[in-house]
Protein backbone atom coordinates (compact mmCIF):
# COMPACT_ATOMS: atom_id res chain seq x y z
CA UNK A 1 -62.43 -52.73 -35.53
CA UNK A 2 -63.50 -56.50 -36.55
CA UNK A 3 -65.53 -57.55 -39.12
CA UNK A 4 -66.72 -61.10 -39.92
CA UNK A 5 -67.10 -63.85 -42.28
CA UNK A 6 -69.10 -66.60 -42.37
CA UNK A 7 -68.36 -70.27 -41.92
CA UNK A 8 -71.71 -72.85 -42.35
CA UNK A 9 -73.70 -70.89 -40.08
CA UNK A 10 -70.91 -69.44 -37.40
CA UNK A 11 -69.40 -65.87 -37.50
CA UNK A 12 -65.47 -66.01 -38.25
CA UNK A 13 -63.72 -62.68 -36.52
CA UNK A 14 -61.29 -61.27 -39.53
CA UNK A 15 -58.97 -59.42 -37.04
CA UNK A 16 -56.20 -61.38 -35.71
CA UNK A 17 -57.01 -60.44 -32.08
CA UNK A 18 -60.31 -61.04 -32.28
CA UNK A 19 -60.01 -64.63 -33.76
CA UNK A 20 -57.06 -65.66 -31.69
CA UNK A 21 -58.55 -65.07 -28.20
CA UNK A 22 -62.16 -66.56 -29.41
CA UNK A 23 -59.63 -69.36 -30.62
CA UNK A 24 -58.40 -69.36 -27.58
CA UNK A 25 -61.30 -69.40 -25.55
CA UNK A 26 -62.70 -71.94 -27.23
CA UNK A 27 -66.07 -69.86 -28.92
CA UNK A 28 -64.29 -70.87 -32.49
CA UNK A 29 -63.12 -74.24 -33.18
CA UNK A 30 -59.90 -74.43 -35.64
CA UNK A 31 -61.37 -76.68 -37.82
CA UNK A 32 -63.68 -73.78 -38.83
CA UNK A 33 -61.21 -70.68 -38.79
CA UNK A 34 -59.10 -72.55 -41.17
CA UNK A 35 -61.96 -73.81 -43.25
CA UNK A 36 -63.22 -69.96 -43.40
CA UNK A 37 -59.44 -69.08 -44.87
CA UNK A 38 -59.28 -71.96 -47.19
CA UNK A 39 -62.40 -70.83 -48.42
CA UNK A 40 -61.44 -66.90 -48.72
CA UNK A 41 -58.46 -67.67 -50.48
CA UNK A 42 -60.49 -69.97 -53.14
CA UNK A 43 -62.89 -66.94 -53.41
CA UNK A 44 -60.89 -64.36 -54.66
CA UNK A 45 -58.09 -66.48 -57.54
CA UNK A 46 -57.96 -62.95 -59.66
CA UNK A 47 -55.89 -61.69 -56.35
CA UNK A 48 -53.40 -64.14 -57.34
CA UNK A 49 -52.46 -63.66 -53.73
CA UNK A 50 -51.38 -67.09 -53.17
CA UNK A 51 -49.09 -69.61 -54.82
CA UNK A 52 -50.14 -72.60 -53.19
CA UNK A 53 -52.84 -73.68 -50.13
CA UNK A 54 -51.77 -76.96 -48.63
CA UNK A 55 -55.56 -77.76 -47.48
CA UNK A 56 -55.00 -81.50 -46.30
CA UNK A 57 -52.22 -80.23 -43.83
CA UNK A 58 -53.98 -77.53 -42.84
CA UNK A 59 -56.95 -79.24 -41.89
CA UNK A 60 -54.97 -81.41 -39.94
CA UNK A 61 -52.74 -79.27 -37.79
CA UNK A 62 -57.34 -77.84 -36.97
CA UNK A 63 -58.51 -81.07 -35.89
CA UNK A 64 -55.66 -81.81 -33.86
CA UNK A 65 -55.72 -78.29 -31.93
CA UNK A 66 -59.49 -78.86 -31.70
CA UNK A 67 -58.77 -82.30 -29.92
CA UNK A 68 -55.97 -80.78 -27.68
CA UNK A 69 -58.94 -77.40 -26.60
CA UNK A 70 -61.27 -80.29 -25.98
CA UNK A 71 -58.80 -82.08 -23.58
CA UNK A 72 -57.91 -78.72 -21.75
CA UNK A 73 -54.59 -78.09 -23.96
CA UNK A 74 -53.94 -74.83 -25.47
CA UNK A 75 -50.89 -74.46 -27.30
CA UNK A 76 -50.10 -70.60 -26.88
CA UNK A 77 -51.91 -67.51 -27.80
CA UNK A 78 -52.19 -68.08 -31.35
CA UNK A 79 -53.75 -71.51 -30.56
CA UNK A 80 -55.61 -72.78 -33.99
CA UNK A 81 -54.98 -69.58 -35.69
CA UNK A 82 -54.41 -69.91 -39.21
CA UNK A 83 -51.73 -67.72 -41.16
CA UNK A 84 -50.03 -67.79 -44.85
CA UNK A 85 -46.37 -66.26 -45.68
CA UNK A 86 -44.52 -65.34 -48.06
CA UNK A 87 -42.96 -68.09 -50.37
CA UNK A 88 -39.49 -67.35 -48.89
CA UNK A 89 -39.75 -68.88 -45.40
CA UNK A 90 -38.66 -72.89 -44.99
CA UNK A 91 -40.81 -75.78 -43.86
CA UNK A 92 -39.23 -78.47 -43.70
CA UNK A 93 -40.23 -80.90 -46.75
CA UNK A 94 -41.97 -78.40 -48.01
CA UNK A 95 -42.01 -76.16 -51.10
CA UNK A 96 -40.32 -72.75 -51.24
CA UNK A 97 -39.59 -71.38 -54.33
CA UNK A 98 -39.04 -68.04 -53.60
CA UNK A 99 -41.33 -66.36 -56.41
CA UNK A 100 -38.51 -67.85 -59.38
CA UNK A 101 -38.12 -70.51 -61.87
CA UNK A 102 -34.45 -71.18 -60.40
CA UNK A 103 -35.75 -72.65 -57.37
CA UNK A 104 -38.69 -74.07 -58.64
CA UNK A 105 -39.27 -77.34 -56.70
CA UNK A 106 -36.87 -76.41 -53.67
CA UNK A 107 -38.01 -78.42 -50.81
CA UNK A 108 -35.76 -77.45 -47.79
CA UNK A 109 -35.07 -80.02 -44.95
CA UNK A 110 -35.72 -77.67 -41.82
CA UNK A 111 -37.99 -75.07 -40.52
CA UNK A 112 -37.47 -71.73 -40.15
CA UNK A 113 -37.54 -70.29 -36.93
CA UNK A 114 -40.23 -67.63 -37.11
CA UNK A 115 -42.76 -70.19 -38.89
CA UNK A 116 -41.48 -72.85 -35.91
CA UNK A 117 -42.28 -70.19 -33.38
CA UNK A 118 -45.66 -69.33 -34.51
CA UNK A 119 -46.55 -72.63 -35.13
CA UNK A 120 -45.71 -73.41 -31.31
CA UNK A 121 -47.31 -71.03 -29.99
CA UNK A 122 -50.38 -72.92 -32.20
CA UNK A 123 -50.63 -71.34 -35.66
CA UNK A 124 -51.45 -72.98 -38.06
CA UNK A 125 -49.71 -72.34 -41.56
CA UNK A 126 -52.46 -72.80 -44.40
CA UNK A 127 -49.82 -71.78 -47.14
CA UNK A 128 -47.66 -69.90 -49.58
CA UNK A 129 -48.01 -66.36 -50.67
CA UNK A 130 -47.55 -64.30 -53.56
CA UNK A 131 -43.59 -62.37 -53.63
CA UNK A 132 -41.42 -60.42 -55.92
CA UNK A 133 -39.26 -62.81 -57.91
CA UNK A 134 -36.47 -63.22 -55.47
CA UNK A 135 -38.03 -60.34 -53.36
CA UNK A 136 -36.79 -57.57 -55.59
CA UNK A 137 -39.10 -55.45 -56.94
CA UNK A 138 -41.49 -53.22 -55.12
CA UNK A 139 -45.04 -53.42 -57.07
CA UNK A 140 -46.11 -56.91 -56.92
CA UNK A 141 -44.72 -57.70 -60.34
CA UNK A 142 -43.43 -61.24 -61.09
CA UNK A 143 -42.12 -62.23 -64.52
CA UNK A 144 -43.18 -66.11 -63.29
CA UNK A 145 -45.91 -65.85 -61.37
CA UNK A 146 -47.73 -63.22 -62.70
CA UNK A 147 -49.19 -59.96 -60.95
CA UNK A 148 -50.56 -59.71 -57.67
CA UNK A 149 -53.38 -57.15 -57.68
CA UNK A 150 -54.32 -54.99 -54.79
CA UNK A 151 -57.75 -55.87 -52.52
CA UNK A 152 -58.99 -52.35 -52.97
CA UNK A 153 -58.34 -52.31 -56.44
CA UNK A 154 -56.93 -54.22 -59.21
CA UNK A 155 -54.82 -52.49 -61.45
CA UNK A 156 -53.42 -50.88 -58.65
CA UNK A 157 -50.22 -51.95 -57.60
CA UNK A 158 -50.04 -54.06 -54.45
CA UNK A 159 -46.46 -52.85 -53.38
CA UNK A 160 -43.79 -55.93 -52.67
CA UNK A 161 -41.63 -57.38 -52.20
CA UNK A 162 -43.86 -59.45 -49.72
CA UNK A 163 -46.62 -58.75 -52.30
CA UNK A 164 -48.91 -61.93 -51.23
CA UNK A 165 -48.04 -60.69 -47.33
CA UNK A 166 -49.85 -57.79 -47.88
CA UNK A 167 -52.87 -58.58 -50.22
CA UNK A 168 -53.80 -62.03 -47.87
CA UNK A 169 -53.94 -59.53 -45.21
CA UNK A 170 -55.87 -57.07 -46.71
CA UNK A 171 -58.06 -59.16 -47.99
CA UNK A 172 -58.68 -60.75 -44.95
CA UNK A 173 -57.81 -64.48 -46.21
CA UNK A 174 -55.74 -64.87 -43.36
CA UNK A 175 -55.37 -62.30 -40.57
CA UNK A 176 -51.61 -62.22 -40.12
CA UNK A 177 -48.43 -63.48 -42.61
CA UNK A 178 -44.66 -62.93 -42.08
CA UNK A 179 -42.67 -60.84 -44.96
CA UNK A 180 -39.30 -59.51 -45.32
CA UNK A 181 -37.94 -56.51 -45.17
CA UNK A 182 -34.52 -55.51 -47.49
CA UNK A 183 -35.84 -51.79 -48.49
CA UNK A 184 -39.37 -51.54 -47.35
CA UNK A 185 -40.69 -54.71 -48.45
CA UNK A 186 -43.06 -55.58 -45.54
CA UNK A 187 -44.31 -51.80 -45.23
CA UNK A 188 -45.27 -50.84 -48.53
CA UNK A 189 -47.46 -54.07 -49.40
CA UNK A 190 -49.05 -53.42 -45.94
CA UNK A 191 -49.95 -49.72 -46.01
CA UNK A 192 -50.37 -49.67 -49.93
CA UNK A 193 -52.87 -52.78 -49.25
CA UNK A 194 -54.77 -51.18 -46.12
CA UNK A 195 -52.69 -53.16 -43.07
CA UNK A 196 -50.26 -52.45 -40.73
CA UNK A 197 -46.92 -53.96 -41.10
CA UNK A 198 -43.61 -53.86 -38.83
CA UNK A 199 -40.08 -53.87 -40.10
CA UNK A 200 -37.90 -55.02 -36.68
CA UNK A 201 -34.72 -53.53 -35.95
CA UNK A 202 -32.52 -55.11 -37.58
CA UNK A 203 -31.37 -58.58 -36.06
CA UNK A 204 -33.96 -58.67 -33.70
CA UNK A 205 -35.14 -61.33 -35.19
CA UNK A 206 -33.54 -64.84 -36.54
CA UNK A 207 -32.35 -64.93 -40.71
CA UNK A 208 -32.12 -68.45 -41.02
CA UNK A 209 -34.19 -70.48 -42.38
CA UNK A 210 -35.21 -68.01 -44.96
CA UNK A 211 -34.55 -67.25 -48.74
CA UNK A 212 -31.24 -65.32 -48.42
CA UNK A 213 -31.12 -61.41 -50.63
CA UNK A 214 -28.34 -58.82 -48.50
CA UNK A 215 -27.22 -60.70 -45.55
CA UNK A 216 -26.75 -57.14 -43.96
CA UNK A 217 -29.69 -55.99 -44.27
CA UNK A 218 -32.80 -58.62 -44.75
CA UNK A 219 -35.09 -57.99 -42.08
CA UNK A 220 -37.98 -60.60 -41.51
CA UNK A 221 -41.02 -59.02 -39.64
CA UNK A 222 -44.93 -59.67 -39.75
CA UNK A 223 -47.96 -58.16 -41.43
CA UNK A 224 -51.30 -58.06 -39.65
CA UNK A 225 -54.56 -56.47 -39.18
CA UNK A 226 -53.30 -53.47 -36.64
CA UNK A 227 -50.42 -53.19 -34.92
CA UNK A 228 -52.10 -54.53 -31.76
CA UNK A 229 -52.24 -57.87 -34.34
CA UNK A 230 -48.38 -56.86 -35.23
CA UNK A 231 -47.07 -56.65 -31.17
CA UNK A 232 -49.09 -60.26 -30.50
CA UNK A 233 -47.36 -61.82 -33.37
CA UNK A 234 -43.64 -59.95 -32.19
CA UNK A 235 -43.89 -60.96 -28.79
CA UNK A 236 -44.08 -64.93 -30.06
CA UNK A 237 -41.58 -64.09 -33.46
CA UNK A 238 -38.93 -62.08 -30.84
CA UNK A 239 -39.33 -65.09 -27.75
CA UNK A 240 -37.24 -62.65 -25.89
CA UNK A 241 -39.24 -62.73 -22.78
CA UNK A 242 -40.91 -58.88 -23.87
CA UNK A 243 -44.08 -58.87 -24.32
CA UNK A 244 -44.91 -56.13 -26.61
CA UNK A 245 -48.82 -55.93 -26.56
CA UNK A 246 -48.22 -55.06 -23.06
CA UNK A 247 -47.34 -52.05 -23.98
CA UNK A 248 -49.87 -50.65 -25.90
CA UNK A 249 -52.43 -48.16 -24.34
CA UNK A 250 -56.39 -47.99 -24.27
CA UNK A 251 -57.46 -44.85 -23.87
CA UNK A 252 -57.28 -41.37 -24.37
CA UNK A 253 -54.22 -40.31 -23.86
CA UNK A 254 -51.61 -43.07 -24.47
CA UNK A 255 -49.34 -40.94 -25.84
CA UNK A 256 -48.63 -39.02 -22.94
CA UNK A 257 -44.54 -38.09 -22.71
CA UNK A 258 -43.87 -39.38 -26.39
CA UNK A 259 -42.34 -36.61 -28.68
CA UNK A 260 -42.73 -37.47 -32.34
CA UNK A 261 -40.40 -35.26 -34.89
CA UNK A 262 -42.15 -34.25 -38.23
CA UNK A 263 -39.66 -33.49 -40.38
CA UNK A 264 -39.03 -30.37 -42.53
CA UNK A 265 -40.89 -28.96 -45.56
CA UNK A 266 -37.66 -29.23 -47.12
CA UNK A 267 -37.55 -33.17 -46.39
CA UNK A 268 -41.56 -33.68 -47.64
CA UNK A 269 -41.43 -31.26 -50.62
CA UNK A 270 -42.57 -33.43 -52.96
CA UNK A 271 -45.61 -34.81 -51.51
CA UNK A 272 -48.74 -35.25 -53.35
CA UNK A 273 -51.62 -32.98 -52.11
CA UNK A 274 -53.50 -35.57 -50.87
CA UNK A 275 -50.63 -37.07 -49.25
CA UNK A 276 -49.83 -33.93 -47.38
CA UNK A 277 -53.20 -33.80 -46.17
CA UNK A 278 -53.48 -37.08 -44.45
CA UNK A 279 -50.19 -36.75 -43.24
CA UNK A 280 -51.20 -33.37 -41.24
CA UNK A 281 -54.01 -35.42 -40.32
CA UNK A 282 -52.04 -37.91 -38.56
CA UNK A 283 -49.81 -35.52 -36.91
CA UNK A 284 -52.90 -33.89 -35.27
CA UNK A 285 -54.40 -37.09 -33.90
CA UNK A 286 -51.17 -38.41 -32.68
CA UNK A 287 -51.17 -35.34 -31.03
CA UNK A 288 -54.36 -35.52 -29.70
CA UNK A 289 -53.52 -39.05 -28.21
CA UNK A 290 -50.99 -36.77 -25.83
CA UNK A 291 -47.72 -36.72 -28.32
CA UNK A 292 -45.73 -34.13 -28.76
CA UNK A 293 -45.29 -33.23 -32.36
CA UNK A 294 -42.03 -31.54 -33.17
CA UNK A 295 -40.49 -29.77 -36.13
CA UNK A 296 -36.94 -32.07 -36.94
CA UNK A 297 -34.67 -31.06 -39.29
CA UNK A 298 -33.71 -35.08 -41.08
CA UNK A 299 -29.98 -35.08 -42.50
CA UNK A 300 -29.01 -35.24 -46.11
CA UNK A 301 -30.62 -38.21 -47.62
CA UNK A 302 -29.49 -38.08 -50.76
CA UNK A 303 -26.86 -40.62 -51.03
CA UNK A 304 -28.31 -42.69 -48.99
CA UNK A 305 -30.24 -45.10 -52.45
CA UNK A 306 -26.64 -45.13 -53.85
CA UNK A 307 -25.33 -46.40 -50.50
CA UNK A 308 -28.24 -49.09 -49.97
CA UNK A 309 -27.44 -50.61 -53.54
CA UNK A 310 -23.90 -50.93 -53.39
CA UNK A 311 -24.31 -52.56 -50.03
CA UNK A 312 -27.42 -54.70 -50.76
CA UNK A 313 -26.64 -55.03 -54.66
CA UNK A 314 -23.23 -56.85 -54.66
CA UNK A 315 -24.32 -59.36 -51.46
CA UNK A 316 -27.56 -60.25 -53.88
CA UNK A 317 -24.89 -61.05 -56.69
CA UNK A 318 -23.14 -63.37 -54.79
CA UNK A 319 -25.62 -65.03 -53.66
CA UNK A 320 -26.71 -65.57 -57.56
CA UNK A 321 -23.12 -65.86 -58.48
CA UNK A 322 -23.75 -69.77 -59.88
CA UNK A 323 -27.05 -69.90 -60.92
CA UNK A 324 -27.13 -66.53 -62.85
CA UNK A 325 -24.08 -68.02 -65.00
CA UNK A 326 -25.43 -70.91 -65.56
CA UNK A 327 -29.00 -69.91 -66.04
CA UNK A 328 -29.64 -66.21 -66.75
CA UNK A 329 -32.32 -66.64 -69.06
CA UNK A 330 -34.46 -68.66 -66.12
CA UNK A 331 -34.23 -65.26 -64.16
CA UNK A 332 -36.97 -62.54 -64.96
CA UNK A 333 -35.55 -59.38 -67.11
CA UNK A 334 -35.63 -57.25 -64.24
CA UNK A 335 -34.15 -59.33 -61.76
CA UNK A 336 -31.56 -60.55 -64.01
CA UNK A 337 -30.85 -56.91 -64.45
CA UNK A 338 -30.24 -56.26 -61.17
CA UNK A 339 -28.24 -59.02 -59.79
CA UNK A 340 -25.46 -57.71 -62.74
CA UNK A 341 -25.82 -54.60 -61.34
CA UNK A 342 -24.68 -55.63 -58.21
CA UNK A 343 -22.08 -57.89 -59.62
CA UNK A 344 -20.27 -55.15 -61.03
CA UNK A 345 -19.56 -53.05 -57.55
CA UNK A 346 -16.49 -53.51 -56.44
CA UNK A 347 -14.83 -54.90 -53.11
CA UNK A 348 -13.63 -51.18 -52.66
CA UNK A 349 -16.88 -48.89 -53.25
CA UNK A 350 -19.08 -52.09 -51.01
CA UNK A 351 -16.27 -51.24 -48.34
CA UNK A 352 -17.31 -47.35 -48.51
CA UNK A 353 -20.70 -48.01 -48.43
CA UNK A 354 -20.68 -49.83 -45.51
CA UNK A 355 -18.55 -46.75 -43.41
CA UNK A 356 -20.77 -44.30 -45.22
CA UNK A 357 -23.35 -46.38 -43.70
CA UNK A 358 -21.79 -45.84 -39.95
CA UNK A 359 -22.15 -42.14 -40.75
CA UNK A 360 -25.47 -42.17 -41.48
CA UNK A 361 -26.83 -43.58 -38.08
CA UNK A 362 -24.77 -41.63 -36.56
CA UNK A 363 -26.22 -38.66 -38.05
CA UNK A 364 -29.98 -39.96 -37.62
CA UNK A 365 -29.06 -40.81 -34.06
CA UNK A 366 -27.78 -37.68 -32.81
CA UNK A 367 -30.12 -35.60 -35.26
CA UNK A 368 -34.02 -36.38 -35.36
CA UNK A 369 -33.78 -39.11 -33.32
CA UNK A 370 -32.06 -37.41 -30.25
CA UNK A 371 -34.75 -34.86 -30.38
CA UNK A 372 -37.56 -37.14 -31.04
CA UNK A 373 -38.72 -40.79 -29.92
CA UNK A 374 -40.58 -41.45 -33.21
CA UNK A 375 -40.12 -39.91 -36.21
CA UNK A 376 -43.43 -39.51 -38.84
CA UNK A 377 -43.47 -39.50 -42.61
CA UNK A 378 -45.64 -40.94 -45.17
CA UNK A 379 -45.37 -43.88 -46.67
CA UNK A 380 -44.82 -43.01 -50.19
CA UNK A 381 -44.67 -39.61 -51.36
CA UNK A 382 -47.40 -40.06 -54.12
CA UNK A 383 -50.79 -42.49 -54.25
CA UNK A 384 -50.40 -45.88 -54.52
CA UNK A 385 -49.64 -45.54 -58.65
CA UNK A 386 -51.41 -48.46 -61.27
CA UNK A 387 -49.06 -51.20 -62.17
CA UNK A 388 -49.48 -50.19 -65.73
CA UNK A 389 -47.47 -47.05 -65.19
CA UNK A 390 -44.60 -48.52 -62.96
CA UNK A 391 -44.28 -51.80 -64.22
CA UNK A 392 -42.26 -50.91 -67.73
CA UNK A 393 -39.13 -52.28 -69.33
CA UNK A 394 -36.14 -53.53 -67.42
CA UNK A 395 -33.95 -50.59 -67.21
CA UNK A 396 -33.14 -47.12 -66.25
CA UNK A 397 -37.25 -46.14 -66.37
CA UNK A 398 -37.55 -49.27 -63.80
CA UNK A 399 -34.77 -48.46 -61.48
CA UNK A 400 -36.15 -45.11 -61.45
CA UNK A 401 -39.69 -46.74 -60.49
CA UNK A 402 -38.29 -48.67 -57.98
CA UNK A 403 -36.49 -45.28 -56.51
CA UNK A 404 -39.56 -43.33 -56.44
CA UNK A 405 -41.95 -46.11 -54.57
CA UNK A 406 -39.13 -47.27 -51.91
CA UNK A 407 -37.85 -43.33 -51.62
CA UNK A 408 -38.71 -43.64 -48.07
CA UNK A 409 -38.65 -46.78 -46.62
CA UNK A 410 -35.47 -47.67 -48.58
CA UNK A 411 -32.65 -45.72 -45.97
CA UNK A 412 -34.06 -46.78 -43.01
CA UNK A 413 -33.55 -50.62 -44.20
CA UNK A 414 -30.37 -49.46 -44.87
CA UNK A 415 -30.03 -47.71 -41.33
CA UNK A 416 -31.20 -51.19 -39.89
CA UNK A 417 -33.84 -48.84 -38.02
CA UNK A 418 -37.24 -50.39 -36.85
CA UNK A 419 -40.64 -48.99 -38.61
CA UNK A 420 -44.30 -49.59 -39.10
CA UNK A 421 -46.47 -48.84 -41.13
CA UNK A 422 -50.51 -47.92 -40.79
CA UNK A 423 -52.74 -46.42 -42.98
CA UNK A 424 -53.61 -42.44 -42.52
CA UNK A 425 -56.53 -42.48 -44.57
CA UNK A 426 -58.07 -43.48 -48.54
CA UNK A 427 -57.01 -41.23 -51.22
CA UNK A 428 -60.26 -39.80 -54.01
CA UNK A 429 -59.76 -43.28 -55.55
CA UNK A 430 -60.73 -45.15 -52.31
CA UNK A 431 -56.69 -46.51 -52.51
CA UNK A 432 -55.44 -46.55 -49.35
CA UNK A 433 -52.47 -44.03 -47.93
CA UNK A 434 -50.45 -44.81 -45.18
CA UNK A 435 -47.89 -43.14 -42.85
CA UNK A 436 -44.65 -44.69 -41.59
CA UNK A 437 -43.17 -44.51 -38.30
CA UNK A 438 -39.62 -44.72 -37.50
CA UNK A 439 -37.58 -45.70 -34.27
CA UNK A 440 -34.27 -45.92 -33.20
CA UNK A 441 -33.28 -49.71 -32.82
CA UNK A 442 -35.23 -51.28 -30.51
CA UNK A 443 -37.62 -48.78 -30.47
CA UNK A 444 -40.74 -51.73 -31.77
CA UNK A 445 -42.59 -51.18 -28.54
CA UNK A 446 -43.14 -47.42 -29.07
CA UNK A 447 -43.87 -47.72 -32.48
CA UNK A 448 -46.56 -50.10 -31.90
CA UNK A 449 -48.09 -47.85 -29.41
CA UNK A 450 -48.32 -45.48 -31.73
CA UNK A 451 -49.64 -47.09 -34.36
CA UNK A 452 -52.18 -48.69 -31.91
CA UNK A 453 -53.48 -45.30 -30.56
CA UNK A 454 -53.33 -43.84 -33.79
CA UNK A 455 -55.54 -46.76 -35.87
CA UNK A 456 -58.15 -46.95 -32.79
CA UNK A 457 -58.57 -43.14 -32.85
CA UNK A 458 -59.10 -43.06 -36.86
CA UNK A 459 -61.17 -46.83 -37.47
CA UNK A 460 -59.04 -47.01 -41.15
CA UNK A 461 -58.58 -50.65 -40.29
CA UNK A 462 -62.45 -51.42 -39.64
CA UNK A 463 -62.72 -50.56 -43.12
CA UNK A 464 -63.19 -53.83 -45.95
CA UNK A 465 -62.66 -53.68 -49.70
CA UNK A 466 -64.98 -55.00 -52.10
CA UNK A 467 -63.38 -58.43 -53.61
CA UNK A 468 -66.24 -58.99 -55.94
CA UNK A 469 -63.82 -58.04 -58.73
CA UNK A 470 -61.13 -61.00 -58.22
CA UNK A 471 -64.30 -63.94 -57.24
């Protein structure tokens, strides 16, 4: 599942496992993993992947791991390992600017936790990534930064709001990045760019130390190269003493005493042909891999947007409350849009939403979720659409853009449910389509079982797009 690039005249892995444990073991020297990033990321500017590369620091953090290997020091399992995230997470003295003009030149004075963790267990953070202004808007769209394209192809959208996240990864300029997650902002950029991606159960993992959008229900969680990639980086992100790559299987039948619940024509309707097909697909081979797929009949659903904005919508606006009256016109159209949105729901209705909220795990848990272990839809009920057909006006034809794309990743960030995604196959454009898998919370080790056994069984992730058109 590993391909290769080449640095001078030594073969850089691409997968994250691959290049941590020769890392690791000392076959690659950091000094040239990073170099072979730095120089992926320089290759490919049309991407418009990444915001800023801080080279000199970088290239630093290599030689000094490569010193520490050479004196019998390893640092931890991601030992020289070079990784990128999304312009939202703090280092301290560093930039963060959180995709927006408002906090352009925002240099925090501490470290967020995740980046601290990785970087102690010996990544090495090579720089900022591509995001939604703000991290709202689901297409890779920013008013100030410009569009982030998709690896596999250009116009297409690259999904967001951890746009960067995803296309870095699939594009294989680094081999792991950390998003966030506030309605399916870490899964769509990953399965709509080719990757796997993992939104944690909610609070599983620490909030601080990152740009703050719905203090209820931001999620931070990793994108990677498989979910193998996704339960190394958890186990070191969580430092909860589980390790979750443990868990995984390697062989035929991993999947042995797992019931996964498909749910209901009724529930996937709508799906696109081609969607429906790879879907079936993936419900067969996780069924080969010893699952037991089950018919699940998933409660209503259809109040459940209307409950994630009045609960996410209103905690946005207060976050905004100063700057968007004293600078609206420094906020993109869209954005701007939104934040009023949410200004305007009252204490009463954000009240309801939060029981109606209550009532909705409930219903999950002792619905599908009692029945099942894992629950399987796609990712998005259509192919990944061109940006030229989502990305229109601020307004009603946008919100009801933004509906369509995060249709089914939105509830369970509102749930606070745990989910990956994977791809399940390339539609008749070569664009990738992906599935999602849901848990109940603290379900991450199953899920990345599943994802494992289902991405060795299919190869999707051995697959490479052609960059050429971004060089």
């Amino acid at each position: 599942m590993t391909g290769e690039v080449l640095c001078g005249d030594r073969a850089i892995a691409d997968d994250l496992v691959a290049l941590s444990e020769a890392l690791v073991a000392g076959r690659v020297r950091a000094v040239d993993a990073v170099e072979a990033a730095l120089a992926r990321a320089r290759a490919v500017p049309g991407l418009n992947a990444v915001v800023e590369l801080d080279e000199a620091g970088a290239l630093a953090q290599a030689h000094a791991c490569d010193r520490e290997h050479a004196q019998g020091h390893v640092r931890g399992p991601l030992h020289g390992l070079p990784l990128a995230h999304k312009d939202m997470f703090y280092r301290a003295g560093a930039l963060t600017e959180a995709g927006s003009r408002i906090w352009r030149g925002h240099r925090p004075d501490h470290t967020s936790p995740l980046v601290a963790r990785l970087e102690k267990a010996g990544a090495i953070t090579i720089g900022r990534l591509h995001m939604a202004e703000f991290a709202l808007g689901p297409t890779g769209h920013n008013a100030h930064l410009g569009r982030c394209g998709n690896p596999w192809h250009g116009p297409a959208i690259s999904g967001g709001s951890s746009s960067g996240s995803g296309a870095a990864v699939g594009a294989r300029i680094v081999t792991g990045a950390l998003g966030s997650d506030t309605g399916g902002s870490i899964r769509l950029p990953a399965g709509i760019c080719g990757v796997a991606g993992l939104k944690p159960t909610n609070g599983l993992l620490p909030a601080a130390g990152m740009m703050p959008l719905s203090h209820t229900l931001d999620t931070a969680g990793p994108i990677a190269t498989s979910s193998r990639a996704l339960a190394r980086l958890l186990t070191v992100l969580a430092a909860n003493d589980t390790d979750y790559e443990a868990a995984l299987g390697c062989g035929t039948n991993d999947l042995n005493g797992l019931t996964i619940g498909l749910p209901d024509r009724h529930f996937l309707q709508d799906l696109a042909p081609q969607v429906a097909a790879a879907l079936d697909a993936a419900a067969g081979l996780l069924a080969s891999a010893g699952a037991r797929v089950r018919t699940v009949t998933m409660p209503d659903q259809a109040d459940h947007a209307r409950i994630a904005a009045e609960i996410w919508a209103p905690e946005a606006a207060r976050v905004h409350q100063r700057t968007l009256a004293a600078r609206p016109d420094d906020y993109g159209e869209q954005v701007r849009n939104r934040l009023l949105d949410g200004a305007r729901v009252d204490a009463d209705t954000y009240a309801a939403a939060l029981l109606a909220r209550d009532a909705a795990r409930a219903a999950m848990l002792g619905g599908p979720l009692a029945e099942a272990d894992l629950l399987l839809t796609p990712l998005m009920r259509k192919p990944v659409p061109l940006a030229a057909t989502v990305e229109t006006a601020a307004g009603p034809a946008m919100q009801a853009m933004i509906a369509e794309i995060s249709a089914l990743t939105r509830p369970i960030s509102m749930l606070g449910f745990p989910a990956l995604a994977t791809p399940m196959g390339f539609d008749a454009r070569g664009l990738p389509l992906a599935l999602q898998l849901i848990g109940a919370p603290l379900a991450e080790a199953t899920l990345l079982r599943a994802g494992d056994a289902h991405e060795r069984a299919t190869g999707f992730l051995a697959r490479r797009p052609d960059l050429s058109p971004f060089a």
